[in-house]
Protein backbone atom coordinates (compact mmCIF):
# COMPACT_ATOMS: atom_id res chain seq x y z
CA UNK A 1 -128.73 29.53 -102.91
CA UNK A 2 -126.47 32.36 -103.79
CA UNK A 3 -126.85 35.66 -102.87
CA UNK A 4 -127.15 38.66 -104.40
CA UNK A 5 -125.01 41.99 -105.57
CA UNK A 6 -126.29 44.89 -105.47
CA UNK A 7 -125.12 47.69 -107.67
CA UNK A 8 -125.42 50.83 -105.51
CA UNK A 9 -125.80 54.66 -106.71
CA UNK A 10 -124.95 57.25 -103.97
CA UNK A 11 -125.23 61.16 -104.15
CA UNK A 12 -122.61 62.65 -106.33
CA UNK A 13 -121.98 65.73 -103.88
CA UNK A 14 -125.22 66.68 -102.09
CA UNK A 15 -125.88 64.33 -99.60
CA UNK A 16 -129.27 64.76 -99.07
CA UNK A 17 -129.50 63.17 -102.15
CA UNK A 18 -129.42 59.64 -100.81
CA UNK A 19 -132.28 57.74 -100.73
CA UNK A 20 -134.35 55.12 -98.43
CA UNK A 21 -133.48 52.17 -100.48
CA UNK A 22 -130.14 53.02 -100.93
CA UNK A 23 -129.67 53.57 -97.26
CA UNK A 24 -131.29 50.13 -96.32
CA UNK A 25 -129.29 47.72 -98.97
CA UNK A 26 -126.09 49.53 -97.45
CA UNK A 27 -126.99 48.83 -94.13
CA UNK A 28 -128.55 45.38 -95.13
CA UNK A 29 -125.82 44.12 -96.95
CA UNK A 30 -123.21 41.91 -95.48
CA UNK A 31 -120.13 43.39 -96.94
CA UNK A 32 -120.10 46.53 -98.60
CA UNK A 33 -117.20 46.95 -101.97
CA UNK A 34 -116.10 50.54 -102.21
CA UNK A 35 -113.85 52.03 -104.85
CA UNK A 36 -111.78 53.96 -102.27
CA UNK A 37 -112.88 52.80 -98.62
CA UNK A 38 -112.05 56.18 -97.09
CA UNK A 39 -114.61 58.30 -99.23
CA UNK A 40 -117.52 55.70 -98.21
CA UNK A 41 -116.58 55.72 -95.17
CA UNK A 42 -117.41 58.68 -94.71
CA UNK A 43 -121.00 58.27 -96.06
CA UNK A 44 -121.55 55.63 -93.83
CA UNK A 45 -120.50 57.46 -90.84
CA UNK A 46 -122.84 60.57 -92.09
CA UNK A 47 -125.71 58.06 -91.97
CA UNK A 48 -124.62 55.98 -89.02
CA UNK A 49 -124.24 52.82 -90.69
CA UNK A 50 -122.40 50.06 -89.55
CA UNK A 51 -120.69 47.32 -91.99
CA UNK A 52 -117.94 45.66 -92.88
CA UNK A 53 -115.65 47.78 -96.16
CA UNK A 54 -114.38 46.00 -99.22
CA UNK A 55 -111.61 47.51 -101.04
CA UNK A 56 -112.29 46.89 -104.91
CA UNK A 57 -110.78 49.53 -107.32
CA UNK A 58 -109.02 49.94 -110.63
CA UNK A 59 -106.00 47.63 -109.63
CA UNK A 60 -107.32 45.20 -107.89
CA UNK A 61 -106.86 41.67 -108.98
CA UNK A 62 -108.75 38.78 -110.94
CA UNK A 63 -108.57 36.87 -107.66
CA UNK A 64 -109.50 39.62 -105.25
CA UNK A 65 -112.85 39.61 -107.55
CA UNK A 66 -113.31 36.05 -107.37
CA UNK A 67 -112.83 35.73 -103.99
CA UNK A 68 -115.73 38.68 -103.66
CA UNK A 69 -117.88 36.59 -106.18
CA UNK A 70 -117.49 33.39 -104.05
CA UNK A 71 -119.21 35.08 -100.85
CA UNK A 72 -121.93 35.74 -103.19
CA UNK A 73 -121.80 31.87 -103.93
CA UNK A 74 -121.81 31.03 -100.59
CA UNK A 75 -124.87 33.08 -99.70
CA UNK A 76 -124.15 36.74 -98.51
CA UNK A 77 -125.45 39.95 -100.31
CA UNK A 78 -123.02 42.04 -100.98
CA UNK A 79 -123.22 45.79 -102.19
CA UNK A 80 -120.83 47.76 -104.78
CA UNK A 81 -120.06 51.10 -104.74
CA UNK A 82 -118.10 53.87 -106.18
CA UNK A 83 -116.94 57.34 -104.93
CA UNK A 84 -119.82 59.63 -105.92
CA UNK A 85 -122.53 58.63 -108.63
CA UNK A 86 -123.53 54.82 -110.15
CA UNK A 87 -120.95 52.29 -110.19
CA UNK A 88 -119.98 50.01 -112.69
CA UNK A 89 -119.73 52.81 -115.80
CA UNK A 90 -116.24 53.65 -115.99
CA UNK A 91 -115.52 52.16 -113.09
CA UNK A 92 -114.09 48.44 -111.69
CA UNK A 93 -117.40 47.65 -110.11
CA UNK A 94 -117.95 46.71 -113.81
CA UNK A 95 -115.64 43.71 -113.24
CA UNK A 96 -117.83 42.47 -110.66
CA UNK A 97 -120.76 42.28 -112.44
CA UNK A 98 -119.53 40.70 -115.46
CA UNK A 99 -118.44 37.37 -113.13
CA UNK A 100 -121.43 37.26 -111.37
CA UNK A 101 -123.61 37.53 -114.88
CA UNK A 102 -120.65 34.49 -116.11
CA UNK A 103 -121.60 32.69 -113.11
CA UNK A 104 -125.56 32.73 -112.95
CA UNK A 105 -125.27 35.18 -109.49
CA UNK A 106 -128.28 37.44 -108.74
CA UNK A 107 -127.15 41.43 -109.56
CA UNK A 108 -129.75 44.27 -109.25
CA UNK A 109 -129.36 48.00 -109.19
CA UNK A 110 -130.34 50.25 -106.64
CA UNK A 111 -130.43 53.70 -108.37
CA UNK A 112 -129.25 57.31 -107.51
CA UNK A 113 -127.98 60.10 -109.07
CA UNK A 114 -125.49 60.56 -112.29
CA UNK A 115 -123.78 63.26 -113.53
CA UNK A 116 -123.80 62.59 -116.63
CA UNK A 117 -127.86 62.96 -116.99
CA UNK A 118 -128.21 65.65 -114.86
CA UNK A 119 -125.36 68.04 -116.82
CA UNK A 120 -127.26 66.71 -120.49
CA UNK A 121 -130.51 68.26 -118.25
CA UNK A 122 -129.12 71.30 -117.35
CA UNK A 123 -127.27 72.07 -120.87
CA UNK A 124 -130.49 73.58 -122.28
CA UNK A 125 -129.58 71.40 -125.49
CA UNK A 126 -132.45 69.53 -127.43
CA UNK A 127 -131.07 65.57 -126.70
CA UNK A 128 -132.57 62.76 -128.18
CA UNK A 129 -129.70 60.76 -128.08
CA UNK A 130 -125.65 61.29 -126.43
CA UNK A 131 -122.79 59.67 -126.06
CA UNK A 132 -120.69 59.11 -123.00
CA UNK A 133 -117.11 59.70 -123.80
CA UNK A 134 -115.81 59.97 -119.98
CA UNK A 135 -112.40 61.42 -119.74
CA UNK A 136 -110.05 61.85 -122.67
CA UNK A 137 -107.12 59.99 -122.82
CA UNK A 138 -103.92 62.33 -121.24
CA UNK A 139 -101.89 61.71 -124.20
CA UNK A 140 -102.08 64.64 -126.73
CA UNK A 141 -101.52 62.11 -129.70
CA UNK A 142 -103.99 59.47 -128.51
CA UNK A 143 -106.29 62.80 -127.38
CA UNK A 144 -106.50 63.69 -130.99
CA UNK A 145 -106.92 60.56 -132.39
CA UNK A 146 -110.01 60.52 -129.82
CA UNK A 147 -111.49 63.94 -130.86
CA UNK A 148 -110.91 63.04 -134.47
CA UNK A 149 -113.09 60.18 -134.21
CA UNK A 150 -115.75 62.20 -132.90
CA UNK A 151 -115.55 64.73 -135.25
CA UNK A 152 -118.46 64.00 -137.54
CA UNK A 153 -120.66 62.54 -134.43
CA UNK A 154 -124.19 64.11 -134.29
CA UNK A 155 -125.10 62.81 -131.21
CA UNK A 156 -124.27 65.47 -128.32
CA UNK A 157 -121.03 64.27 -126.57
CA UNK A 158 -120.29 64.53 -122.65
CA UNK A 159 -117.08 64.53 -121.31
CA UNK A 160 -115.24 64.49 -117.50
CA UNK A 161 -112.89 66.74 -117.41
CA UNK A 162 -110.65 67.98 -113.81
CA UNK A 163 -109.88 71.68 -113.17
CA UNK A 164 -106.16 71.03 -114.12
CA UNK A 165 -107.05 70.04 -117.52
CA UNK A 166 -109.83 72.17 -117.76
CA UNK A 167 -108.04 74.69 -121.00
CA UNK A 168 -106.18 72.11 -122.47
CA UNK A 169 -109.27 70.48 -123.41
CA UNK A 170 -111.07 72.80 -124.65
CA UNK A 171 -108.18 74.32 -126.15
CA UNK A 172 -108.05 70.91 -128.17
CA UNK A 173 -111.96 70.49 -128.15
CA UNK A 174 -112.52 73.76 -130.19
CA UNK A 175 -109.78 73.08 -132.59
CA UNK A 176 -110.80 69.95 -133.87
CA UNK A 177 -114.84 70.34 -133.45
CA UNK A 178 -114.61 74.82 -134.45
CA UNK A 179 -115.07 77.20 -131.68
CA UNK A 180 -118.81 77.83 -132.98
CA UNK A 181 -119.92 74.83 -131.37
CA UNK A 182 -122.31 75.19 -128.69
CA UNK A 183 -121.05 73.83 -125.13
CA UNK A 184 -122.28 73.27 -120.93
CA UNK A 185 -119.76 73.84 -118.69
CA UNK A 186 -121.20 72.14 -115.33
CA UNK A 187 -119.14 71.87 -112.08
CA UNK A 188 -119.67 70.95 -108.61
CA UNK A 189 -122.86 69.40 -109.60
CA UNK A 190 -125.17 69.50 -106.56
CA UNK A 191 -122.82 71.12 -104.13
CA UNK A 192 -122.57 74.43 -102.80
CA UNK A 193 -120.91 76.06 -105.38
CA UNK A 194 -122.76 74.33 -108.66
CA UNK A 195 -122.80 76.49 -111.86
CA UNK A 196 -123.77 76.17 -115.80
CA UNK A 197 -121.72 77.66 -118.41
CA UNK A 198 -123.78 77.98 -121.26
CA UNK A 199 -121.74 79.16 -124.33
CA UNK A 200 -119.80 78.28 -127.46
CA UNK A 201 -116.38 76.54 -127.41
CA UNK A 202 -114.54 79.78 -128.35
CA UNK A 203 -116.79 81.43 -125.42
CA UNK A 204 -115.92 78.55 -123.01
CA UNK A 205 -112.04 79.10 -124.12
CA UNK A 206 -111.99 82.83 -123.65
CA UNK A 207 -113.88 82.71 -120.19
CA UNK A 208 -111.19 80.53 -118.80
CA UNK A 209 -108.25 82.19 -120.38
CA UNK A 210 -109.31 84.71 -117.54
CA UNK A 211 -111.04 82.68 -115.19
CA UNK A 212 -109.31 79.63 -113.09
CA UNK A 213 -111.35 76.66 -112.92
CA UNK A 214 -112.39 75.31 -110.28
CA UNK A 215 -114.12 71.70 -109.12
CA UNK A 216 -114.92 68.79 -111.18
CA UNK A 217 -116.26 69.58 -114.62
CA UNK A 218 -118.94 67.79 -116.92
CA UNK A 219 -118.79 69.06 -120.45
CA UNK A 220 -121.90 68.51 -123.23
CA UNK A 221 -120.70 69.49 -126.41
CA UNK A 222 -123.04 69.86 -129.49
CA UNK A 223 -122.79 66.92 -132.26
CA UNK A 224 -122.09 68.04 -135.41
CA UNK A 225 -124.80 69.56 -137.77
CA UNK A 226 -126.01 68.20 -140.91
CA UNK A 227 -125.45 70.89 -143.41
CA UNK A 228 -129.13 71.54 -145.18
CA UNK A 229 -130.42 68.70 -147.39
CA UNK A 230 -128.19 66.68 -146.18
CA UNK A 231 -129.66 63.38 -145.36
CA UNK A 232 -127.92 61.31 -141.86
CA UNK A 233 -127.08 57.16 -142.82
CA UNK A 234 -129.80 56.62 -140.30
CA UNK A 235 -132.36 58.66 -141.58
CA UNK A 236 -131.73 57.14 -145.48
CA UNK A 237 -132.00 53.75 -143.56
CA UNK A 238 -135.43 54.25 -142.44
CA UNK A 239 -136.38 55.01 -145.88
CA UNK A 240 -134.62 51.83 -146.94
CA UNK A 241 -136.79 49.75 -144.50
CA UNK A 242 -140.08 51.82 -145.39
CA UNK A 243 -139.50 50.32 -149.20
CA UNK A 244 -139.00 46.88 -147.86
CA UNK A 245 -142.19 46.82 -145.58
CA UNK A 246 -144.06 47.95 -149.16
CA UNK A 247 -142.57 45.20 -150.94
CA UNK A 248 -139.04 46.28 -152.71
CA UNK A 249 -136.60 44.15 -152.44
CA UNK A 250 -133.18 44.87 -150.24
CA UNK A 251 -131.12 45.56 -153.27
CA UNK A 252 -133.50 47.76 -154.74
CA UNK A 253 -134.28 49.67 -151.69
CA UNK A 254 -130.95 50.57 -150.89
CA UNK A 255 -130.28 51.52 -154.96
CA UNK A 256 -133.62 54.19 -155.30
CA UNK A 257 -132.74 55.73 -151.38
CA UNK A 258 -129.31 55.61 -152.59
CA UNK A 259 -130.28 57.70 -156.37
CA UNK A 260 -132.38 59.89 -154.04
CA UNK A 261 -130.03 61.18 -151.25
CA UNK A 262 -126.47 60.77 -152.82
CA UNK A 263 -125.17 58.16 -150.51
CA UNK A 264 -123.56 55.46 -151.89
CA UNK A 265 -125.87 51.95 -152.20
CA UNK A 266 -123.36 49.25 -150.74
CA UNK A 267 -122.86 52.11 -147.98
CA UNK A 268 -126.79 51.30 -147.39
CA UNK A 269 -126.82 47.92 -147.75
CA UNK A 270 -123.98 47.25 -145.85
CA UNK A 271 -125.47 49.02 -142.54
CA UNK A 272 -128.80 47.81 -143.23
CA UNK A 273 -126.98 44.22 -142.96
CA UNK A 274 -125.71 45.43 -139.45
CA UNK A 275 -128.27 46.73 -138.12
């Protein structure tokens, strides 16, 4: 019988964040796959735990994976783990679990904190829904490209950012999105020196035109707004569906929501076929 891999969340600065579970499936497991070795190392030491360090990042190779995924075969448990947060988002662990799912191995998750849902707590921003858009690309043309692509997006967006980068971005961010756009500035979540900005992206550009940043950022930006009487592609869908559950035909659905909110009808039918 194979073994298992478990995907392994540790605190993302505070370490009293860890938890009992997490602590026993690192100590439990028989080899331990770390991003960078040294910064788990030090976890492990913190927590006086013993076991044996798997290097596994961003440039490792197909075969270095496979040869992880065939100790799984054989019957060890083996534990994956990034820097600071949950593995496998944005990260190589990813690569891991996508052989093991290929090749029928056990993989279960052993939760901890995320910084990512705890900046989208602490913006103060009404969230139903976000999207993770990690770091920008470093490229100013590809950037823009990026930030283009997002312009029209409703959902709040939440970026990584480094203090080095910190103005370029929003430099960029409020020229493509408007510096009325509300933003949360979060850094150092957790640790010591943790602070939330709470402004606009004009506010956010002005208070670091005279401020240095400092520590690793999380940024939530506020999606677009839907001017007035302006009806969203998802909201005209559910009105498409609500005609078919009464009876109307597809077609027909998508041609009265489509007289009724200005959108165009094969735009309807087209992502009702999607969806």
């Amino acid at each position: 019988m194979s073994g298992i891999l478990y995907i392994v969340g540790t605190p993302i600065g505070n370490l009293d964040d860890i938890t009992l579970r997490q602590l026993r499936t690192l100590e439990e497991a028989d080899f331990i796959c770390a991003e960078d070795t040294r910064v788990t190392l030090k976890l492990l030491n913190h927590f006086e735990i013993k076991n044996r360090l798997i290097s596994f990042h961003e440039h490792s190779s197909h075969a270095e994976a496979q040869r992880i995924v065939e100790r799984l075969i054989s019957g060890e448990n083996g534990a994956v783990v990034t820097d600071a947060g949950m593995p496998c988002i944005s990260d190589p662990g990813q690569v891991l679990v996508e052989l093991c799912a290929e090749q029928g191995i056990d993989v279960r998750v052993v939760p901890g904190p995320t910084a990512v849902a705890s900046a989208a707590a602490l913006s103060g921003m009404k969230i139903s829904r976000f999207t993770f858009e990690g770091f920008l690309p470093v490229q100013k043309k590809e950037r823009r490209e990026r930030l283009e692509l997002l312009r029209n997006e409703t959902a709040v967006m939440i970026f990584y950012e480094a203090p080095h980068k910190l103005r370029s971005t929003l430099d960029d961010l409020a020229e493509v999105f408007g510096g009325e756009r509300r933003i949360a500035l979060c850094r150092e979540l957790t640790k010591l020196h943790e602070e939330t900005l709470r402004t606009d992206l004009a506010g956010a550009v002005s208070h670091f035109a005279e401020n240095e940043p400092r520590g690793e950022f999380v940024l939530v930006v506020e999606g677009r707004k839907e001017p007035a009487g302006e009806v969203s592609l998802e909201a005209a869908l559910e009105q498409v569906r609500a005609l078919i559950e009464m009876g109307e035909k597809p077609t027909d659905a998508c041609k009265a929501v489509a007289k009724e909110t200005g959108l165009k009808k094969g735009e309807l039918y087209s992502a009702l076929q999607d969806r």
